[in-house]
C-alpha atoms as a PDB file:
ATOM      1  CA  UNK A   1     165.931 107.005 116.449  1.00  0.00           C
ATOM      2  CA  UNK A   2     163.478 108.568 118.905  1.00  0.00           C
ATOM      3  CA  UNK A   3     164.231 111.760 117.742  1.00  0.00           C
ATOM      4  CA  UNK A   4     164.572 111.051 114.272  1.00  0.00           C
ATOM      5  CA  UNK A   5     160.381 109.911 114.344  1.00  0.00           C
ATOM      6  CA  UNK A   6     159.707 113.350 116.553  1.00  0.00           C
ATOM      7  CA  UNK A   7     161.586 115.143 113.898  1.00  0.00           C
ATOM      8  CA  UNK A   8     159.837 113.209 111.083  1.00  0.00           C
ATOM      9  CA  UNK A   9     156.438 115.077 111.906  1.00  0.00           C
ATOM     10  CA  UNK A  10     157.750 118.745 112.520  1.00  0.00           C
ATOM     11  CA  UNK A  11     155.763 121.377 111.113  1.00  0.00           C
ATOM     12  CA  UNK A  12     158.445 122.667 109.186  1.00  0.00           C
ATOM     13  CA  UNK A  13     158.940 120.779 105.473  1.00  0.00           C
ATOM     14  CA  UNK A  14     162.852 120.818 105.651  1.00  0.00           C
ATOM     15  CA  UNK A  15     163.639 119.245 108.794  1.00  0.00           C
ATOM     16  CA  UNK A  16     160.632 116.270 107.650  1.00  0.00           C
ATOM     17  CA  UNK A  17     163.041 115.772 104.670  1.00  0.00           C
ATOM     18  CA  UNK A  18     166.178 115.269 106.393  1.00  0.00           C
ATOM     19  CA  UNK A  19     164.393 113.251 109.385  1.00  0.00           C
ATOM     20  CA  UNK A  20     162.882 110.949 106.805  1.00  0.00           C
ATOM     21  CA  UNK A  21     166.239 110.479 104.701  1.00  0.00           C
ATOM     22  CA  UNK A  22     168.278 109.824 108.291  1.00  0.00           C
ATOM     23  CA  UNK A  23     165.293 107.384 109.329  1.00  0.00           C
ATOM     24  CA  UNK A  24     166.700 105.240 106.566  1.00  0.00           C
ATOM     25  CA  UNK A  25     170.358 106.175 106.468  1.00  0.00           C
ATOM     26  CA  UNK A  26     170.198 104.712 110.052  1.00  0.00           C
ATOM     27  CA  UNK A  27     167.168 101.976 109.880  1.00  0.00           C
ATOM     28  CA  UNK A  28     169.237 100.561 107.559  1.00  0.00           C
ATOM     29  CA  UNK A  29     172.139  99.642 109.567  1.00  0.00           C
ATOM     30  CA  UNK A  30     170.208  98.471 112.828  1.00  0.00           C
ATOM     31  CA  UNK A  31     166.996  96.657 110.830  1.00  0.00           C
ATOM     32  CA  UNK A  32     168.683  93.099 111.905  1.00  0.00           C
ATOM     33  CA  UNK A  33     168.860  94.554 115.690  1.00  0.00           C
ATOM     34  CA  UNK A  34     165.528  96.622 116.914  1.00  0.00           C
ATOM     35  CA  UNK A  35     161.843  96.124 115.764  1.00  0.00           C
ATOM     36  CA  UNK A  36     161.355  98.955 113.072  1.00  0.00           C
ATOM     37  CA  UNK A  37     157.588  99.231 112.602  1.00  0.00           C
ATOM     38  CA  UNK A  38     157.119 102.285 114.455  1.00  0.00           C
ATOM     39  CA  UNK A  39     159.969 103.875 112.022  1.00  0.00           C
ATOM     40  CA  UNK A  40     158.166 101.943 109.261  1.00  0.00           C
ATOM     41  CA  UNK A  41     154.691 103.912 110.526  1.00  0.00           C
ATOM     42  CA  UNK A  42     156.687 107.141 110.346  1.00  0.00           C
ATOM     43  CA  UNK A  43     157.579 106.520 106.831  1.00  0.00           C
ATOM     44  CA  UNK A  44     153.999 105.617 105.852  1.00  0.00           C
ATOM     45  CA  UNK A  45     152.370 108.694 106.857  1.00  0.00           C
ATOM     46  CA  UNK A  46     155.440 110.543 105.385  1.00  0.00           C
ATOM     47  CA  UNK A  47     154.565 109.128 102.148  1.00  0.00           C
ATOM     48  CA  UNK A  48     150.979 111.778 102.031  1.00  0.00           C
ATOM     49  CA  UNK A  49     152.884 114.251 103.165  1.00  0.00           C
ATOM     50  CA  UNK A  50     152.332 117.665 100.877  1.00  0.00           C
ATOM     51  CA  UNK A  51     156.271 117.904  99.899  1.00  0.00           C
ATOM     52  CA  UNK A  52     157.490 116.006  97.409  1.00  0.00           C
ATOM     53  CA  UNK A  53     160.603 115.844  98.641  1.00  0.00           C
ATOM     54  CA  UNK A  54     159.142 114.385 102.308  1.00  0.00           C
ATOM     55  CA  UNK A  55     156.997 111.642 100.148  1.00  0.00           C
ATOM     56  CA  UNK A  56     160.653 110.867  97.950  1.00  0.00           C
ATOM     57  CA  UNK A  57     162.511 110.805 101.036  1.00  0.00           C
ATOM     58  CA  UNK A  58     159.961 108.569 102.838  1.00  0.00           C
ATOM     59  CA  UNK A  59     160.242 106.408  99.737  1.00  0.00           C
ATOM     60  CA  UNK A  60     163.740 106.145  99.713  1.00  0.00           C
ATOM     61  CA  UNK A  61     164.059 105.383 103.816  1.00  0.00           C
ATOM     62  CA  UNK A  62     161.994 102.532 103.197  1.00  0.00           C
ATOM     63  CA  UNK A  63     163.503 101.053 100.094  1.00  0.00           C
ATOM     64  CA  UNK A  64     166.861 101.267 102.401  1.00  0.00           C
ATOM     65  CA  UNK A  65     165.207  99.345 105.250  1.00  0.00           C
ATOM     66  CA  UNK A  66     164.222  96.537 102.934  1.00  0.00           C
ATOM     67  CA  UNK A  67     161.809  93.536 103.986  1.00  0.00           C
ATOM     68  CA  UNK A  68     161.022  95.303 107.487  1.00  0.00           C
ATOM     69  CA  UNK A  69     159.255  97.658 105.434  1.00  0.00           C
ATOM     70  CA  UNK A  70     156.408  95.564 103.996  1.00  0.00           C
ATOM     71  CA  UNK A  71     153.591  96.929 106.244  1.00  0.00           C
ATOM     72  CA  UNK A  72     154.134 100.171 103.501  1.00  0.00           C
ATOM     73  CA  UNK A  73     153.367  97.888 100.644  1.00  0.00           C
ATOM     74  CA  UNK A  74     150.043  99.577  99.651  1.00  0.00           C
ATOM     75  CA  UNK A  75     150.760 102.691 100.619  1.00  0.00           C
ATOM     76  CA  UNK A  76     153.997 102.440  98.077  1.00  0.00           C
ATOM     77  CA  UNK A  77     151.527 101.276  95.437  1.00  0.00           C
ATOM     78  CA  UNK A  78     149.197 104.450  95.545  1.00  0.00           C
ATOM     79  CA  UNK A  79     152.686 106.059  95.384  1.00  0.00           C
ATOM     80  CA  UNK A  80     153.367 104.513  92.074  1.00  0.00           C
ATOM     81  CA  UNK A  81     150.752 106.751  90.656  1.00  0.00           C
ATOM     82  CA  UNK A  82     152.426 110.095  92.513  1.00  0.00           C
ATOM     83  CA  UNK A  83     152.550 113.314  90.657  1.00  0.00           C
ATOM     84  CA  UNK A  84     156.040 113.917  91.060  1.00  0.00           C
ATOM     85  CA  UNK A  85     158.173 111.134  89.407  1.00  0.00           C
ATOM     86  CA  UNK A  86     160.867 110.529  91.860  1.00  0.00           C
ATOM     87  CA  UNK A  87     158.620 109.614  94.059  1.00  0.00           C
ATOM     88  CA  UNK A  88     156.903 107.274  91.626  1.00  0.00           C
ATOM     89  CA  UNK A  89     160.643 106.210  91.034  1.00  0.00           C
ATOM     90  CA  UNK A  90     161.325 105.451  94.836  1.00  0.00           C
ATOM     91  CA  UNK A  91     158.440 103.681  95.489  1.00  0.00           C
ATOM     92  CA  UNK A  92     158.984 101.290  93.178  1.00  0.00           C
ATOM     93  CA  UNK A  93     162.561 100.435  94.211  1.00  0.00           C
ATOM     94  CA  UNK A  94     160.868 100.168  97.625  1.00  0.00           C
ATOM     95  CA  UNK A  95     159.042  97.633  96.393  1.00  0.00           C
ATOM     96  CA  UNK A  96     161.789  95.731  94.901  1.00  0.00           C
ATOM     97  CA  UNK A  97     163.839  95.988  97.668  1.00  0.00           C
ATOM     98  CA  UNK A  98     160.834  94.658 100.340  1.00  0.00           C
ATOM     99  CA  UNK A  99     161.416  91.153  98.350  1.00  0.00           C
ATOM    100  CA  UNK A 100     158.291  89.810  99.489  1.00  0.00           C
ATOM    101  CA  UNK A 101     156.248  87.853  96.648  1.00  0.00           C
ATOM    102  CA  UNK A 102     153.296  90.586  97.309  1.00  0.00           C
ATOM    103  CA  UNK A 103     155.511  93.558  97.216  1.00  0.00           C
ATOM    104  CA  UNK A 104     156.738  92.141  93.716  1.00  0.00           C
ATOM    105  CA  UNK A 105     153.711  91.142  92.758  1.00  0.00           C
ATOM    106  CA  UNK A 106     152.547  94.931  93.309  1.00  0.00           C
ATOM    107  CA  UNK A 107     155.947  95.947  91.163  1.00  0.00           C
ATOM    108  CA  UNK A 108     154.783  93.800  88.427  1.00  0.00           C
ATOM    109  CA  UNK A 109     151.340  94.346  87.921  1.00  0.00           C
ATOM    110  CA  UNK A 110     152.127  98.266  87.802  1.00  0.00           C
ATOM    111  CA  UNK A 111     154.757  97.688  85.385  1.00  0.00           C
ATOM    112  CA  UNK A 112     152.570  95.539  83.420  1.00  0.00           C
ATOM    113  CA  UNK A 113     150.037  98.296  82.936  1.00  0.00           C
ATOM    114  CA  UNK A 114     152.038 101.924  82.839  1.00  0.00           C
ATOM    115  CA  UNK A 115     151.814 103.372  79.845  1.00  0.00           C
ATOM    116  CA  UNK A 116     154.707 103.241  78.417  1.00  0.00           C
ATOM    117  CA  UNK A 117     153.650 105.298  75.020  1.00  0.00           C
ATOM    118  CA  UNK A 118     150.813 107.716  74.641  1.00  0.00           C
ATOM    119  CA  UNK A 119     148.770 104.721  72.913  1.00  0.00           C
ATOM    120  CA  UNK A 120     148.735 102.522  75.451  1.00  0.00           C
ATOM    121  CA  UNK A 121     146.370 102.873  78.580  1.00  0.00           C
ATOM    122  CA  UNK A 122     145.779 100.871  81.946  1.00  0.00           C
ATOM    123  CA  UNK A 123     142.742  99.214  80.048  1.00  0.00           C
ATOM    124  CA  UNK A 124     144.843  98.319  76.696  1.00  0.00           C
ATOM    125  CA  UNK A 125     148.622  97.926  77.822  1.00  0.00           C
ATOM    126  CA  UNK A 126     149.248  97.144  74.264  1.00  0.00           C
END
């Protein structure tokens, strides 16, 4: 994992991606075993990063770890708003997948007031 996080914050965009995606390939099958928050950290401040695919990545890596991953919670709800939508997508299954009452809470009250047809707005969700 130790070089998974180093590779996480290269300067080049490609090997962020892949570092991010294996963070959570791997996180995933050792989350019961080692503490994860550094990893969890990594993800975080992948989720601003300026690629898309880094932030979707960083998304996905942390839906894949599951509960562990709650310290992203807000950071996955200003990603709900994201301009690119699989990252909006991601970090919502993120949030499902944290199954903590806040991180569904968050789910649900974004849910609750996305538009969901040009008429609606966060102010008049019907």
């Amino acid at each position: 994992m130790p070089a998974l996080t180093h590779a996480a914050q290269d300067p080049d965009a490609w090997v962020r991606r892949h570092a991010t995606e294996g963070l959570g390939l791997i996180g995933q099958q050792v989350s019961d075993e080692i503490d994860l928050s550094e990893t969890v950290q990594i993800l975080i401040d992948r989720l601003h990063d300026d690629y898309h695919w880094v932030r979707d990545n960083a998304a996905r890596a942390l839906a894949k770890l599951g509960t562990p991953a709650e310290p992203a919670i807000p950071t996955l709800v200003a990603q709900l708003e994201d301009e690119n939508r699989y990252v909006r997508f991601h970090a919502a299954l993120a949030l499902k997948q944290i199954k903590t009452p806040e991180a569904q809470d968050a789910l649900f009250n974004h849910l609750f007031t996305s538009r969901w047809c040009a008429l609606t707005t966060r102010g008049t969700p019907y």
